[in-house]
PDB file of N, CA and C in Angstrom:
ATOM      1  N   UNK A   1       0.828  -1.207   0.000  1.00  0.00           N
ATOM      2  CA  UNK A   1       0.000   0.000   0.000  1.00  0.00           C
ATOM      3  C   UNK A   1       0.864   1.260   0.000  1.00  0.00           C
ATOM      4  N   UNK A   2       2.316   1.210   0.685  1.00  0.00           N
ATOM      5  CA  UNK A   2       2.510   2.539   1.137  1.00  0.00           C
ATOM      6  C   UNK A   2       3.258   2.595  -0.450  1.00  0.00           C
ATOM      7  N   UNK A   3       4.133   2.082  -0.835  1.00  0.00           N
ATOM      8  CA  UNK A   3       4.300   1.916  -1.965  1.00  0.00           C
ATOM      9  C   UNK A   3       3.526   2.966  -3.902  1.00  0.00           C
ATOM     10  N   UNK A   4       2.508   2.416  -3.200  1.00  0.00           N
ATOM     11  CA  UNK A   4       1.128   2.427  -3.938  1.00  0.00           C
ATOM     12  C   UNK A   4       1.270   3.480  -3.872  1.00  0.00           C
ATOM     13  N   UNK A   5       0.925   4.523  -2.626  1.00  0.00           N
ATOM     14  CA  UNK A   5       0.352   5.814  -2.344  1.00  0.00           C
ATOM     15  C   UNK A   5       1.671   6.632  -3.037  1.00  0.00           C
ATOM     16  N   UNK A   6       3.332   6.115  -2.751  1.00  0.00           N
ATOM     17  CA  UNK A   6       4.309   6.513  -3.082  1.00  0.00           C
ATOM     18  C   UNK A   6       4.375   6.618  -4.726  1.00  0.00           C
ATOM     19  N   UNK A   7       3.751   5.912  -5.196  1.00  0.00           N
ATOM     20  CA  UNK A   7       3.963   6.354  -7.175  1.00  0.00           C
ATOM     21  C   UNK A   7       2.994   6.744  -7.376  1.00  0.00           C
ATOM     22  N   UNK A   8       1.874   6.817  -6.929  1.00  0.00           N
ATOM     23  CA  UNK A   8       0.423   7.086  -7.620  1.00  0.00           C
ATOM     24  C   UNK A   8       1.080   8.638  -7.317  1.00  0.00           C
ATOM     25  N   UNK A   9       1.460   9.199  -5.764  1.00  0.00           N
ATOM     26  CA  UNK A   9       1.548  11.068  -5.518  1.00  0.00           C
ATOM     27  C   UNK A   9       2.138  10.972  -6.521  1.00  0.00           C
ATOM     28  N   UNK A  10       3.807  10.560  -7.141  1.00  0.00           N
ATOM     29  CA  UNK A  10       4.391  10.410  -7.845  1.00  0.00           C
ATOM     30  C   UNK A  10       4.204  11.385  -9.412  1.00  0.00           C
ATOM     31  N   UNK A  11       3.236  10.294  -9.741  1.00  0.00           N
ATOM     32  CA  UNK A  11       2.635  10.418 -11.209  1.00  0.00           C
ATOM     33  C   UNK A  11       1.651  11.501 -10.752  1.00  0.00           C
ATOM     34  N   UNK A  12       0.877  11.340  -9.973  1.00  0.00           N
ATOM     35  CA  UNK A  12      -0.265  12.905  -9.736  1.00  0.00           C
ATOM     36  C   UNK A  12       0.586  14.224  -9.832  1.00  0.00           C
ATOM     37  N   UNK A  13       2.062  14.838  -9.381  1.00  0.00           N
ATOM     38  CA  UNK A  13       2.558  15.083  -9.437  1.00  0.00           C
ATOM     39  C   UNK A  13       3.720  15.656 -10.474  1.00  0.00           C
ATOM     40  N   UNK A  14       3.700  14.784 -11.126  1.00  0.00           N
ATOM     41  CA  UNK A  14       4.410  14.676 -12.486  1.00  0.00           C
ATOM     42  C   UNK A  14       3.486  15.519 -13.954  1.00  0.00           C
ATOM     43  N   UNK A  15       2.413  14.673 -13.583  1.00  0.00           N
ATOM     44  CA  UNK A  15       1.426  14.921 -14.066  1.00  0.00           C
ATOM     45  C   UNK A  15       0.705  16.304 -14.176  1.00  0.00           C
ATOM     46  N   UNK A  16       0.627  16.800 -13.039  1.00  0.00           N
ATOM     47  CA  UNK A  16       0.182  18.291 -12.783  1.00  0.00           C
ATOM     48  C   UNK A  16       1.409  19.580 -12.942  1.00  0.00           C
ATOM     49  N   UNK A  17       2.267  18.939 -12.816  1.00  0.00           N
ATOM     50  CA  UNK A  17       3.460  19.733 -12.748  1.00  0.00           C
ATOM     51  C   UNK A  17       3.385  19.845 -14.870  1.00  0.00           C
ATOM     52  N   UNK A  18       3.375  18.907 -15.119  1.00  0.00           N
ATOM     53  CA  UNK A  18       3.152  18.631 -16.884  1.00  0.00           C
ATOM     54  C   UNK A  18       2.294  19.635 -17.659  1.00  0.00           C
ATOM     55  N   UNK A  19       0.805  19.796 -16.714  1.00  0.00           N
ATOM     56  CA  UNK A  19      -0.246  20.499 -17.006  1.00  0.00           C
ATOM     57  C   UNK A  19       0.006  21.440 -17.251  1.00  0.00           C
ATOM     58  N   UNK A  20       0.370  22.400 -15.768  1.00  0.00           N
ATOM     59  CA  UNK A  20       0.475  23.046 -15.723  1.00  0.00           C
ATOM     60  C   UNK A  20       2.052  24.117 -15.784  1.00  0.00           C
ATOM     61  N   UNK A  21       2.806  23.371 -16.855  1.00  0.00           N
ATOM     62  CA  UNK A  21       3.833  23.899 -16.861  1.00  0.00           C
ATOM     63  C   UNK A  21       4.596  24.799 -16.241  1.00  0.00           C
ATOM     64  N   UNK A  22       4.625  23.851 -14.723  1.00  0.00           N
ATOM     65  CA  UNK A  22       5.151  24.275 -13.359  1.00  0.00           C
ATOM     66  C   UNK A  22       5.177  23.843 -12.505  1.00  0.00           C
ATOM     67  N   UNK A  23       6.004  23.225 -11.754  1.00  0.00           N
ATOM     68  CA  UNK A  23       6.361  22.510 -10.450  1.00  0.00           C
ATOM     69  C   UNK A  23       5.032  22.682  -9.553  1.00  0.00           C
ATOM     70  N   UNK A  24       4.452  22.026  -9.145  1.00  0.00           N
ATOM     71  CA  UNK A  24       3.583  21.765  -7.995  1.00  0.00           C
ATOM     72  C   UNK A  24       3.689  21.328  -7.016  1.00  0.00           C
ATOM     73  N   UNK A  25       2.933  21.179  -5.639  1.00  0.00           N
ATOM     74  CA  UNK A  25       3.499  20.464  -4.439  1.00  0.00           C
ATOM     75  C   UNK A  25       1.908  20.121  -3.354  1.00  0.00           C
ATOM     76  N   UNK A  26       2.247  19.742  -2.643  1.00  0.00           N
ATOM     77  CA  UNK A  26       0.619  19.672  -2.144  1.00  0.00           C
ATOM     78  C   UNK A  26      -0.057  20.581  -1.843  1.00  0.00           C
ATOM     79  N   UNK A  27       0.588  21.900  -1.367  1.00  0.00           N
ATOM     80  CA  UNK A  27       0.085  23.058  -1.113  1.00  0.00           C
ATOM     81  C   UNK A  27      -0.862  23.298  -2.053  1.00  0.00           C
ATOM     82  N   UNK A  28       0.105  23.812  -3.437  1.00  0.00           N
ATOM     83  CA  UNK A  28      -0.771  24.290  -4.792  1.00  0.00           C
ATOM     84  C   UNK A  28      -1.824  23.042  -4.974  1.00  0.00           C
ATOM     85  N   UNK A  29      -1.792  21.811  -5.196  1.00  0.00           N
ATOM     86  CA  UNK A  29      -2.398  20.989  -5.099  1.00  0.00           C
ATOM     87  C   UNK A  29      -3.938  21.320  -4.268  1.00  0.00           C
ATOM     88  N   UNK A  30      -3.787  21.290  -3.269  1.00  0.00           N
ATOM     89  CA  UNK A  30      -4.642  21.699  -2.213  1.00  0.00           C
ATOM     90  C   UNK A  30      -5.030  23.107  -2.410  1.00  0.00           C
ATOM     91  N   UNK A  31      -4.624  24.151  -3.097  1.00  0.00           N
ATOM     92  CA  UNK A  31      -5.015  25.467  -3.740  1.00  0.00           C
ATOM     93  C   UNK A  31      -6.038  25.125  -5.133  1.00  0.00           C
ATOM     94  N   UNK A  32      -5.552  24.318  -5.672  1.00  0.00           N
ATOM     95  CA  UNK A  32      -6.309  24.111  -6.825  1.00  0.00           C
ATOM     96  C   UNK A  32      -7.753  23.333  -6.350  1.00  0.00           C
ATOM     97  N   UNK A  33      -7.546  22.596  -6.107  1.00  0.00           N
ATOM     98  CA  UNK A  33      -8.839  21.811  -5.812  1.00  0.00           C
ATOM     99  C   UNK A  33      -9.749  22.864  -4.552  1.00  0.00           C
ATOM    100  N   UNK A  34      -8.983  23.702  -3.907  1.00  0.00           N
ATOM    101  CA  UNK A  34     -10.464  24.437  -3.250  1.00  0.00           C
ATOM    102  C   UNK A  34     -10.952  25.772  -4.119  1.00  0.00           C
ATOM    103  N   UNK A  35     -10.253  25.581  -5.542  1.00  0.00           N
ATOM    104  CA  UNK A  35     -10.510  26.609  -6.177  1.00  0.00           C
ATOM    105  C   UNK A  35     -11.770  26.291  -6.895  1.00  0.00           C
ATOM    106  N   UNK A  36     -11.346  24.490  -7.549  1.00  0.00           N
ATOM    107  CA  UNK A  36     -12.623  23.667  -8.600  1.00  0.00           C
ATOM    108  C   UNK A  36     -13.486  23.507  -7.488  1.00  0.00           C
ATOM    109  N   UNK A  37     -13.315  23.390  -6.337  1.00  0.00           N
ATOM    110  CA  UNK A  37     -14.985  23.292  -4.905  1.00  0.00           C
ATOM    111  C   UNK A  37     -15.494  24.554  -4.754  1.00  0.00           C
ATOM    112  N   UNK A  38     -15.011  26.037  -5.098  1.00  0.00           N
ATOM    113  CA  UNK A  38     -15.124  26.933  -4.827  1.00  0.00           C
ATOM    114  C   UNK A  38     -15.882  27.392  -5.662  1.00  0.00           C
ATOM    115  N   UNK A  39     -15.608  27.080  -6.959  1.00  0.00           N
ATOM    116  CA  UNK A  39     -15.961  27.649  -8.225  1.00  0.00           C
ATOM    117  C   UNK A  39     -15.686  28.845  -9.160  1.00  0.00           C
ATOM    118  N   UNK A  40     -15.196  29.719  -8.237  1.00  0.00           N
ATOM    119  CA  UNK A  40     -14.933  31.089  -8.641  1.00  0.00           C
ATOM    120  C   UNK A  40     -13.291  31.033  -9.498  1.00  0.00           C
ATOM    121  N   UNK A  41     -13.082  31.434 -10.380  1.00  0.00           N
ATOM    122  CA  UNK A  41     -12.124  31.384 -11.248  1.00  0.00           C
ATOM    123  C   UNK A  41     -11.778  33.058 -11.229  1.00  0.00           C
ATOM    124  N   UNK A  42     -10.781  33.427 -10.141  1.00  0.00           N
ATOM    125  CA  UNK A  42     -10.825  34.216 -10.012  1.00  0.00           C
ATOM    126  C   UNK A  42      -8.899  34.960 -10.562  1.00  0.00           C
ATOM    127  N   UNK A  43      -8.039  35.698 -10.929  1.00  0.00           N
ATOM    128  CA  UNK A  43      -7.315  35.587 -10.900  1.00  0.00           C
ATOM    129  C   UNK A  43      -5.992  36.069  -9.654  1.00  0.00           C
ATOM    130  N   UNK A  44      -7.120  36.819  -8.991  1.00  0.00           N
ATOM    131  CA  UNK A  44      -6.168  37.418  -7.587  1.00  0.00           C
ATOM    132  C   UNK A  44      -7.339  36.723  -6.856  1.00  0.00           C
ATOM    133  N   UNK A  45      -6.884  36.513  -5.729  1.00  0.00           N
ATOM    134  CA  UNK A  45      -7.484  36.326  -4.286  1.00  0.00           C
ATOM    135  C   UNK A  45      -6.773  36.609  -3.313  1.00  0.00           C
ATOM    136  N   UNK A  46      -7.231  37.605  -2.575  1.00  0.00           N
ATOM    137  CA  UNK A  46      -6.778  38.471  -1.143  1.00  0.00           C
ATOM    138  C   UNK A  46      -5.814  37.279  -0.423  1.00  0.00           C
ATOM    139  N   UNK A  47      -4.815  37.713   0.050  1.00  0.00           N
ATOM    140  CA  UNK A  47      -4.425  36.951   1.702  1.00  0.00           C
ATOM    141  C   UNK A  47      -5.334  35.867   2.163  1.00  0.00           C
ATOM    142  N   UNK A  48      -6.221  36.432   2.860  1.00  0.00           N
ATOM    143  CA  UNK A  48      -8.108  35.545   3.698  1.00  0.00           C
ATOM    144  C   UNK A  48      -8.584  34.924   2.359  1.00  0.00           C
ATOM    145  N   UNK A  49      -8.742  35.174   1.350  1.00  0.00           N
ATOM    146  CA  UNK A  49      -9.564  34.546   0.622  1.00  0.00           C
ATOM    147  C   UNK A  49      -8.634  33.007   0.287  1.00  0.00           C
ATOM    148  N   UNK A  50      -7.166  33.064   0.085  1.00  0.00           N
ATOM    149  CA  UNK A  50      -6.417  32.242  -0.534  1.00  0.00           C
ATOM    150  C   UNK A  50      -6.425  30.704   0.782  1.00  0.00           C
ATOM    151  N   UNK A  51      -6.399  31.630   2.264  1.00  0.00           N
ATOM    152  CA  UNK A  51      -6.685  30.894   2.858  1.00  0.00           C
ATOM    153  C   UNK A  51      -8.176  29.767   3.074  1.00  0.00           C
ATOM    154  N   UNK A  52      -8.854  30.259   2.851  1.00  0.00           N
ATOM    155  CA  UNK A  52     -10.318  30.453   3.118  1.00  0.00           C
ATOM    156  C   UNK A  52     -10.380  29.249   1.922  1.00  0.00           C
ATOM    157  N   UNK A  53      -9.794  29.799   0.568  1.00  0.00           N
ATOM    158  CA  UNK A  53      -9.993  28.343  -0.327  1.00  0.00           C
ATOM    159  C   UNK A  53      -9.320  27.209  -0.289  1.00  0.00           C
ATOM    160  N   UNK A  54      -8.142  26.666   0.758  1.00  0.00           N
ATOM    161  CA  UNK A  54      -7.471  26.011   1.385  1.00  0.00           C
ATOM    162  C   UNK A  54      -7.938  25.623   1.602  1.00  0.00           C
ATOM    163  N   UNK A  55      -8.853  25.753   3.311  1.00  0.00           N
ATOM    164  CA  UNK A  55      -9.804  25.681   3.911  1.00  0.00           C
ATOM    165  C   UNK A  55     -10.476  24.823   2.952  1.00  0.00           C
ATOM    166  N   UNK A  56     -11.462  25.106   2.236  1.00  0.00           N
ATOM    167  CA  UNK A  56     -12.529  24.271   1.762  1.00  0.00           C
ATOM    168  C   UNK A  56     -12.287  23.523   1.177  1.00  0.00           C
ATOM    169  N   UNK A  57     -10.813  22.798   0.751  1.00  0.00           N
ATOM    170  CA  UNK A  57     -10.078  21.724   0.016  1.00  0.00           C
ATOM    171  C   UNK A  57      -9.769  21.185   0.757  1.00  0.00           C
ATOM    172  N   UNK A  58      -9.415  21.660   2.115  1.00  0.00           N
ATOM    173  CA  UNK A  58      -9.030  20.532   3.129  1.00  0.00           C
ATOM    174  C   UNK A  58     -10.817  19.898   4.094  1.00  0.00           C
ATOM    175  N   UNK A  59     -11.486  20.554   3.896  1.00  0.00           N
ATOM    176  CA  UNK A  59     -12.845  20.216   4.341  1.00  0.00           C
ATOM    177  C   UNK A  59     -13.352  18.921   3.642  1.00  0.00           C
ATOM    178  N   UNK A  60     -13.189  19.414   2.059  1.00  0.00           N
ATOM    179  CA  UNK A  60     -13.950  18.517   0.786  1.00  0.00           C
ATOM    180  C   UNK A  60     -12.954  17.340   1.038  1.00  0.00           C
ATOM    181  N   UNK A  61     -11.078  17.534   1.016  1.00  0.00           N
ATOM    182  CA  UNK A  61     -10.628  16.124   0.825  1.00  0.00           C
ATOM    183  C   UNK A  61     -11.030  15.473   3.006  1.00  0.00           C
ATOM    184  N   UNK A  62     -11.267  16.076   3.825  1.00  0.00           N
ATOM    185  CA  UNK A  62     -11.663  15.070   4.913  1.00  0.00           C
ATOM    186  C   UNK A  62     -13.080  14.401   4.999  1.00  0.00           C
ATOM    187  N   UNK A  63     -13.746  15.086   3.678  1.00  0.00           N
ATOM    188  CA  UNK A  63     -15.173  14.974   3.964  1.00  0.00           C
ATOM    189  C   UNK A  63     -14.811  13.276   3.318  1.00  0.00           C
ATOM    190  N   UNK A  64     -14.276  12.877   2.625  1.00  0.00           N
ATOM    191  CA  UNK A  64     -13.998  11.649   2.169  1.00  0.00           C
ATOM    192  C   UNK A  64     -13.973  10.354   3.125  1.00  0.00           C
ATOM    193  N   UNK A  65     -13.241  10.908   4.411  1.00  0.00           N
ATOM    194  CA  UNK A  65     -13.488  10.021   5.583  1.00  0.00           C
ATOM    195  C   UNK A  65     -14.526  10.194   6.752  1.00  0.00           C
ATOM    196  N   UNK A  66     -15.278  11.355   6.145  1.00  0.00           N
ATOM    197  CA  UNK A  66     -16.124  11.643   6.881  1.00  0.00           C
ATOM    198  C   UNK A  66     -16.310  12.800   8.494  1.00  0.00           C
ATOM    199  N   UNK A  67     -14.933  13.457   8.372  1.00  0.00           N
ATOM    200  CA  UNK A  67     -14.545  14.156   9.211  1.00  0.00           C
ATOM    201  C   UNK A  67     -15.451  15.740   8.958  1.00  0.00           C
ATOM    202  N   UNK A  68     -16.058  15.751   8.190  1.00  0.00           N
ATOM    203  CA  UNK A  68     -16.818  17.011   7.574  1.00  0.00           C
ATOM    204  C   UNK A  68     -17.787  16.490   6.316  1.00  0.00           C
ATOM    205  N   UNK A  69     -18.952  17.016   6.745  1.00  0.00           N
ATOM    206  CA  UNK A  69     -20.194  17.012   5.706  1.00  0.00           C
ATOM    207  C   UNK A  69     -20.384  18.374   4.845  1.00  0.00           C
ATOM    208  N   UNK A  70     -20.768  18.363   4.061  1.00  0.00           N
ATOM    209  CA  UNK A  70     -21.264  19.429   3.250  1.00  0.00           C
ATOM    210  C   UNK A  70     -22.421  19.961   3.558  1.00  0.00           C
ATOM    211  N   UNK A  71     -22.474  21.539   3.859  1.00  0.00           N
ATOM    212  CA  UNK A  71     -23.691  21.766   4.274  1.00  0.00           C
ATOM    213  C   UNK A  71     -24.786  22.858   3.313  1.00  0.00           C
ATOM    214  N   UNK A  72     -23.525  23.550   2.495  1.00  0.00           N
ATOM    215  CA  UNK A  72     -24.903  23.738   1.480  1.00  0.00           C
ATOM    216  C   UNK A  72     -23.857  25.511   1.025  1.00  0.00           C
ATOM    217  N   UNK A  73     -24.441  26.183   0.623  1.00  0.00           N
ATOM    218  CA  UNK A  73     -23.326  27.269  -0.347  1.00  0.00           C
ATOM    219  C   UNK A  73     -23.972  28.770   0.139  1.00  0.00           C
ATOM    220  N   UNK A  74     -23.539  29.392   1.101  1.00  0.00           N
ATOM    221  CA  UNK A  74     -23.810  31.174   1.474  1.00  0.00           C
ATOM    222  C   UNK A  74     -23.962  31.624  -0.166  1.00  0.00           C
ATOM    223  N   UNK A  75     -24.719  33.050   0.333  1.00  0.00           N
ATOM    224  CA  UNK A  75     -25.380  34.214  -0.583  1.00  0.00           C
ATOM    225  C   UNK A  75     -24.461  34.341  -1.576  1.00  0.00           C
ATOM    226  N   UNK A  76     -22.950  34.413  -1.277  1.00  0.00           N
ATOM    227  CA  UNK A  76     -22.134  34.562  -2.140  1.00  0.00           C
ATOM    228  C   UNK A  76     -21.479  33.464  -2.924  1.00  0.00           C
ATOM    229  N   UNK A  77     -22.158  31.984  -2.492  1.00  0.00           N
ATOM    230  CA  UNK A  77     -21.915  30.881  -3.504  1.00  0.00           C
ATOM    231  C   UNK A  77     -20.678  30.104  -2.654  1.00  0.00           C
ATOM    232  N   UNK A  78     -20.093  30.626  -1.293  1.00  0.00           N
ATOM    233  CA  UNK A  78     -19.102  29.382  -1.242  1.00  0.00           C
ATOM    234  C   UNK A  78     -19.582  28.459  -0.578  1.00  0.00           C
ATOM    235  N   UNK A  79     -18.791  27.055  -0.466  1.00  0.00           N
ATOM    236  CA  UNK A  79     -19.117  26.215  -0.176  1.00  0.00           C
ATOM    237  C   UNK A  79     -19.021  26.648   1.747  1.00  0.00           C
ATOM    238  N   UNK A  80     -20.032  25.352   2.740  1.00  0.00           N
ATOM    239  CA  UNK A  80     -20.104  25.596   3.730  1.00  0.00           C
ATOM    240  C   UNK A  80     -19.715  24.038   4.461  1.00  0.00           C
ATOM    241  N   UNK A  81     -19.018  23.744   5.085  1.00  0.00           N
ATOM    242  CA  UNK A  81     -18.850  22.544   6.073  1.00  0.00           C
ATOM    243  C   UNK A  81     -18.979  22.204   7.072  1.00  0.00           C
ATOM    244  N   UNK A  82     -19.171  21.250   7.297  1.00  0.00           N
ATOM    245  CA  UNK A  82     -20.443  20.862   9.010  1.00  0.00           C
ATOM    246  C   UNK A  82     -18.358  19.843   9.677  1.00  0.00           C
ATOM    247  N   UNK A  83     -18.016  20.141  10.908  1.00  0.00           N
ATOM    248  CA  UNK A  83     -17.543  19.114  11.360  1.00  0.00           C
ATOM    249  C   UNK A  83     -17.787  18.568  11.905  1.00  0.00           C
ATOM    250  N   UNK A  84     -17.912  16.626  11.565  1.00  0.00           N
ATOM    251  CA  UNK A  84     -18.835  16.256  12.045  1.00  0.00           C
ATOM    252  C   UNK A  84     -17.594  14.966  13.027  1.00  0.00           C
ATOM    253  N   UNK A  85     -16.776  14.671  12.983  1.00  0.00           N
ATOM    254  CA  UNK A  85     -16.222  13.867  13.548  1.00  0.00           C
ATOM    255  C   UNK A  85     -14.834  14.344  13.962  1.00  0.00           C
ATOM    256  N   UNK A  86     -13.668  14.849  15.130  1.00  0.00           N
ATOM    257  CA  UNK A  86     -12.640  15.532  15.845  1.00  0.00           C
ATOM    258  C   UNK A  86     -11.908  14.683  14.630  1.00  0.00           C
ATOM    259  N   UNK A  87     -10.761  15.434  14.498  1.00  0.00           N
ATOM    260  CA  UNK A  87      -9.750  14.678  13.784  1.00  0.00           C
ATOM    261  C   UNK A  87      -8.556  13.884  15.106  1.00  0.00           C
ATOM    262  N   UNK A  88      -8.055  12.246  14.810  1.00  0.00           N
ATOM    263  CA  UNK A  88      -7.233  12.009  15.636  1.00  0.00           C
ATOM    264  C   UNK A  88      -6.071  13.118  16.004  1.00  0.00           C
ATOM    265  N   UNK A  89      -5.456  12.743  17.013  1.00  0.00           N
ATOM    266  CA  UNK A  89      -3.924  13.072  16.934  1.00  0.00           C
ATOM    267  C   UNK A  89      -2.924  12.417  15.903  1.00  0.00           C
ATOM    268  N   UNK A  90      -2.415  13.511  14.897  1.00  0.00           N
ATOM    269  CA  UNK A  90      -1.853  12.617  13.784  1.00  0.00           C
ATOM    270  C   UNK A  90      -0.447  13.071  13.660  1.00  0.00           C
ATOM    271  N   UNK A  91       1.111  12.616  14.037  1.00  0.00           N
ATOM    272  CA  UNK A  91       2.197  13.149  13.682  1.00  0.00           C
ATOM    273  C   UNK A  91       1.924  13.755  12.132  1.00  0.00           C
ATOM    274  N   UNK A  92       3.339  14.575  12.009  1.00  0.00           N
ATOM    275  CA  UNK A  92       3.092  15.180  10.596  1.00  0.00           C
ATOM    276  C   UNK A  92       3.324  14.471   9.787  1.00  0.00           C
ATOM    277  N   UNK A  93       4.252  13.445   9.409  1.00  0.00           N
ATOM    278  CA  UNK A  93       4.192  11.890   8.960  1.00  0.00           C
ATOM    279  C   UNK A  93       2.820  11.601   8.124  1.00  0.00           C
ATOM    280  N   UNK A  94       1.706  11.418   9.305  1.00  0.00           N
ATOM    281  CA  UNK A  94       0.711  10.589   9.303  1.00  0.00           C
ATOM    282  C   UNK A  94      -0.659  11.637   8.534  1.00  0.00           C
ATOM    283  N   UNK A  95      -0.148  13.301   9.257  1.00  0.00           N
ATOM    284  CA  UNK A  95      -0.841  14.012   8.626  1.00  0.00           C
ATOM    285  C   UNK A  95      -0.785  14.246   6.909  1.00  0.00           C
ATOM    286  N   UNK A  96       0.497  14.065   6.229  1.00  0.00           N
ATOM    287  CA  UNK A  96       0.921  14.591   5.107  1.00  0.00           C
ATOM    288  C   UNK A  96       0.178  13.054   4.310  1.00  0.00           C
ATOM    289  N   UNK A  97       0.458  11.826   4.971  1.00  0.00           N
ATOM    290  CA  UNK A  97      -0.175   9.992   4.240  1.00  0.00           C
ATOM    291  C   UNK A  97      -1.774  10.718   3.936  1.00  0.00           C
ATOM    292  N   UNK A  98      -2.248  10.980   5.030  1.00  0.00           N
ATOM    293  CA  UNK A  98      -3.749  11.238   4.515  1.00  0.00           C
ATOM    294  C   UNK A  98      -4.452  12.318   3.972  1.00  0.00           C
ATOM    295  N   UNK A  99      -3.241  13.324   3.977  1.00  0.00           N
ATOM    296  CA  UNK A  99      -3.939  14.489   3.192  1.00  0.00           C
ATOM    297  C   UNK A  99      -3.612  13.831   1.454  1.00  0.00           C
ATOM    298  N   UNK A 100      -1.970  13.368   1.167  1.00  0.00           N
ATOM    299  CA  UNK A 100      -1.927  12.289   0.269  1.00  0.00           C
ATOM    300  C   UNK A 100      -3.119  11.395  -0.360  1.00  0.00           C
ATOM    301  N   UNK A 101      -3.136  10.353   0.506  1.00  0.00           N
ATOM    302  CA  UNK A 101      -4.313   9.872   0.113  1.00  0.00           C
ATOM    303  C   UNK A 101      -5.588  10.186  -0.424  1.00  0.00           C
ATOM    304  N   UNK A 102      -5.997  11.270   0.453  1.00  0.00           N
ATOM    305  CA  UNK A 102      -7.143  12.186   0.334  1.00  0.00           C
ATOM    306  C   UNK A 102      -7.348  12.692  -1.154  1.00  0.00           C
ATOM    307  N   UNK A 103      -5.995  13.104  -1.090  1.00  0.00           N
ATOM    308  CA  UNK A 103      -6.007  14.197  -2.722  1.00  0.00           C
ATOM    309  C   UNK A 103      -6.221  12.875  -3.874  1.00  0.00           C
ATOM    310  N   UNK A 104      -5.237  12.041  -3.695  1.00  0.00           N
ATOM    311  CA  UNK A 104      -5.697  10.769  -4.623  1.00  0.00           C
ATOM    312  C   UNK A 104      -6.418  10.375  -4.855  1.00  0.00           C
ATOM    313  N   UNK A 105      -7.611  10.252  -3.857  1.00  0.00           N
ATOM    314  CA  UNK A 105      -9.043   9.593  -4.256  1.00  0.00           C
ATOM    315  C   UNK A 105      -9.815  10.932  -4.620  1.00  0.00           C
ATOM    316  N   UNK A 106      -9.232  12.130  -4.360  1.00  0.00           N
ATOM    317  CA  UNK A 106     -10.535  13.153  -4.976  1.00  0.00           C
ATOM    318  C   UNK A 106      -9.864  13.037  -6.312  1.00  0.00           C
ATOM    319  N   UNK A 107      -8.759  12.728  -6.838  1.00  0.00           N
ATOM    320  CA  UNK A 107      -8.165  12.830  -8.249  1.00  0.00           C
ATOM    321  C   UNK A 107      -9.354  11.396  -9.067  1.00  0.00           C
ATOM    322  N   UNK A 108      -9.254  10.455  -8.227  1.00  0.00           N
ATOM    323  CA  UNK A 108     -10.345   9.445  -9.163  1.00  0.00           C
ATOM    324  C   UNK A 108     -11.278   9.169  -8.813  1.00  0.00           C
ATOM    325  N   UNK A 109     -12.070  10.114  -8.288  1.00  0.00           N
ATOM    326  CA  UNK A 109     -13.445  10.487  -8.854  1.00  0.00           C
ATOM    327  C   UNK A 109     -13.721  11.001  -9.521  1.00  0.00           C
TER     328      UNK A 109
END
């Protein structure tokens, strides 16, 4: 398995870096995807806002294990998240495997 998770980031990686003709890392990774949950295709976003769409990429990839539900989209269209289950105590190790993981399975869906 760990293996697994080790070439699949790999190629996700390779791959996006390919796309987008530019090195990527999980950060941007995790920037992009609360941008496609966000919807807004915006080309600046404030300080708070850049955070804020973080935020809802790290909501959408825990909602996968169920650590956050979706609760429905404010006046201004962003997304809203319910937490519904504490996250363990996770070394950073263990934190970086499942944000990993996380991003992988939102990649194949």
């Amino acid at each position: 398995m760990e293996m697994d998770v080790h070439s699949k980031w790999k190629e996700l990686i390779q791959s996006l870096s390919k796309q987008f003709d530019n090195d990527v890392d999980m950060q941007a990774i995790i920037f992009m995807i609360g941008v496609q949950e966000v919807g807004k295709l915006k080309k600046k976003f404030s300080k708070d806002q850049k955070l804020d769409v973080m935020h809802v990429a790290i909501c959408k990839l825990l909602s996968i294990y169920g650590y956050y539900e979706f609760v429905g989209r404010d006046e201004d269209g962003w997304p809203h998240w319910l937490l519904k289950e504490k996250m363990p105590a996770l070394t950073a190790f263990e934190q970086e495997r499942l944000m990993k993981e996380a991003i992988l399975e939102y990649f194949e869906q």
